[in-house]
Protein backbone atom coordinates (compact mmCIF):
# COMPACT_ATOMS: atom_id res chain seq x y z
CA UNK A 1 0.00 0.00 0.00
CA UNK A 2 2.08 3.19 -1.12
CA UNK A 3 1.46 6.37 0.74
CA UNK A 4 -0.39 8.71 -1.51
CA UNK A 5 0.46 12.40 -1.77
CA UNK A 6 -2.19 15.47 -2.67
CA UNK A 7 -1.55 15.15 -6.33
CA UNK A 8 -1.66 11.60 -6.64
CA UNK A 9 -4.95 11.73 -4.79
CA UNK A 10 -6.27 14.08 -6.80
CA UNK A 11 -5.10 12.19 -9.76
CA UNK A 12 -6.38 8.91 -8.36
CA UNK A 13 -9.81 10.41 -7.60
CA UNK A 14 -10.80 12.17 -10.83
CA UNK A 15 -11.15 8.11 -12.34
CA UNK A 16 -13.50 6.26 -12.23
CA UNK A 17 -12.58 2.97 -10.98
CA UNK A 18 -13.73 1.84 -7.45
CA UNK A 19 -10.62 3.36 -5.29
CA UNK A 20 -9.73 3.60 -1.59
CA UNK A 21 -7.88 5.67 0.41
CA UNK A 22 -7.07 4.51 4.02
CA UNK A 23 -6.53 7.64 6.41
CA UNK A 24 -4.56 7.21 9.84
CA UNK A 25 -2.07 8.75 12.16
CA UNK A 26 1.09 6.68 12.79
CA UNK A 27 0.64 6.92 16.69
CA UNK A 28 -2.49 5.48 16.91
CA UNK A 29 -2.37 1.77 17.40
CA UNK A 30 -5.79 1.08 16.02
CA UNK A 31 -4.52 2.62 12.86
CA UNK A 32 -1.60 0.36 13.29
CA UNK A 33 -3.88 -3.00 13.55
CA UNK A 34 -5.85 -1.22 10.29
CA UNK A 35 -3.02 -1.15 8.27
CA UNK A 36 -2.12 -4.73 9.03
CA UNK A 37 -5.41 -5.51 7.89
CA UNK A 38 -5.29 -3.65 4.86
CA UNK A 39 -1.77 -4.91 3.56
CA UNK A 40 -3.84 -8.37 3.60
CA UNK A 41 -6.39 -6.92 1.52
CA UNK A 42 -4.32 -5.91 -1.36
CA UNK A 43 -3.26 -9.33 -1.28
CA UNK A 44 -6.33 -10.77 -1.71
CA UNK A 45 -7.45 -7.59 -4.07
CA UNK A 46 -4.67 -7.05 -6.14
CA UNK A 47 -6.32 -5.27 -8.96
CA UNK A 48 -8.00 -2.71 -6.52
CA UNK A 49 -6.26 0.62 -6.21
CA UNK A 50 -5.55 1.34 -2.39
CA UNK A 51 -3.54 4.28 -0.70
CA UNK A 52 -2.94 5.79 2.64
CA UNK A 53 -2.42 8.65 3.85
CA UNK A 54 -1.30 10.21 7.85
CA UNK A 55 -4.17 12.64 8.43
CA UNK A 56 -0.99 14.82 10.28
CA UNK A 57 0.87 16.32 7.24
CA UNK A 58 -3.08 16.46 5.29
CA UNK A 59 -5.80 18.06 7.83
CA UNK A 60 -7.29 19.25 4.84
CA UNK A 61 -8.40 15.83 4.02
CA UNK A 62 -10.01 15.06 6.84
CA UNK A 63 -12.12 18.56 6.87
CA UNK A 64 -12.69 17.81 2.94
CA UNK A 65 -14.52 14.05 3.46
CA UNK A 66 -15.82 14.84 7.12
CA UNK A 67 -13.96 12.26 8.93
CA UNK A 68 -14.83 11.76 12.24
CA UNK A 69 -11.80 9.83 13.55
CA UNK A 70 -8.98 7.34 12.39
CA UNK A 71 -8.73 4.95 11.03
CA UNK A 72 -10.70 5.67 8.06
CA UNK A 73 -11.09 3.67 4.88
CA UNK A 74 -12.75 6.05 2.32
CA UNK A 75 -14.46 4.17 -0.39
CA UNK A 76 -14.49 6.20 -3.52
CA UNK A 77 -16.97 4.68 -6.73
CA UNK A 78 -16.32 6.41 -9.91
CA UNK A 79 -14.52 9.43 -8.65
CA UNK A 80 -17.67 10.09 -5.81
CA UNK A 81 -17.08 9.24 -1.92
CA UNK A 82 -19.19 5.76 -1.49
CA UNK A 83 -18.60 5.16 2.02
CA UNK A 84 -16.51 5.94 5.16
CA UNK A 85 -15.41 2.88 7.35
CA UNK A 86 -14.06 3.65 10.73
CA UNK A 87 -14.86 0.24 12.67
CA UNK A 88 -12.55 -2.19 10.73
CA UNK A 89 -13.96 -5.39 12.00
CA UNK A 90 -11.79 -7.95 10.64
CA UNK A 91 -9.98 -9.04 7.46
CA UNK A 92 -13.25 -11.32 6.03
CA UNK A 93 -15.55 -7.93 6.86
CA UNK A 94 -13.43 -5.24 4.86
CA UNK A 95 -13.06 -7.94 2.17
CA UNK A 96 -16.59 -8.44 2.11
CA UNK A 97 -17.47 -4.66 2.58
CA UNK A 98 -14.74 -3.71 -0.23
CA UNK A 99 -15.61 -6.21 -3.05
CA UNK A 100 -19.63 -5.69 -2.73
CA UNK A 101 -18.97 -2.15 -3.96
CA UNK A 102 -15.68 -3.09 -6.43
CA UNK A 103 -18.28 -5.27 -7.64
CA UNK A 104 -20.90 -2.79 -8.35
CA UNK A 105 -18.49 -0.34 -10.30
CA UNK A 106 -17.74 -2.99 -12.50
């Protein structure tokens, strides 16, 4: 999962492929678990486009989507916000969560 900077985001988010963008703070040890969970995921869902991004050097991000807290896994569908995930579950649930809307932009 590369770390995305504003332009790339931009970039990233003006297509219209199902894309997601995983928001955290390096301190936070949820966000730590998150990201574990995550690098699984684009193992399973290698053809899915997923980024991250620490919420510290980009505030503007999180006033931009609304988020709420971290971690965040923003769920973009053909360049439009789809959905905001904060409670992470486990691997099977984002996998789930993630490829029901992949699915749909298909």
């Amino acid at each position: 999962m590369q770390e995305w900077s504003r332009e790339k985001i931009k970039e990233v988010l003006a297509g219209d492929e199902a894309k997601l963008l995983y928001l955290y703070t390096p301190l936070c040890g949820t966000c730590q678990v998150a990201g574990k969970m995550l690098t699984v995921i684009t193992e399973l869902m290698p053809n899915i486009q997923i980024g991250k991004s620490d919420l510290n050097y980009m505030p503007e991000l999180a006033e931009q989507f609304g988020i709420e807290s971290v971690p965040c896994l923003l769920i973009f569908k053909e360049g439009e916000l789809e959905e905001k995930v904060y409670a992470f579950h486990s691997v099977p649930y984002l996998f789930e969560k993630i490829n029901g809307i992949f699915e749909k932009s298909k």
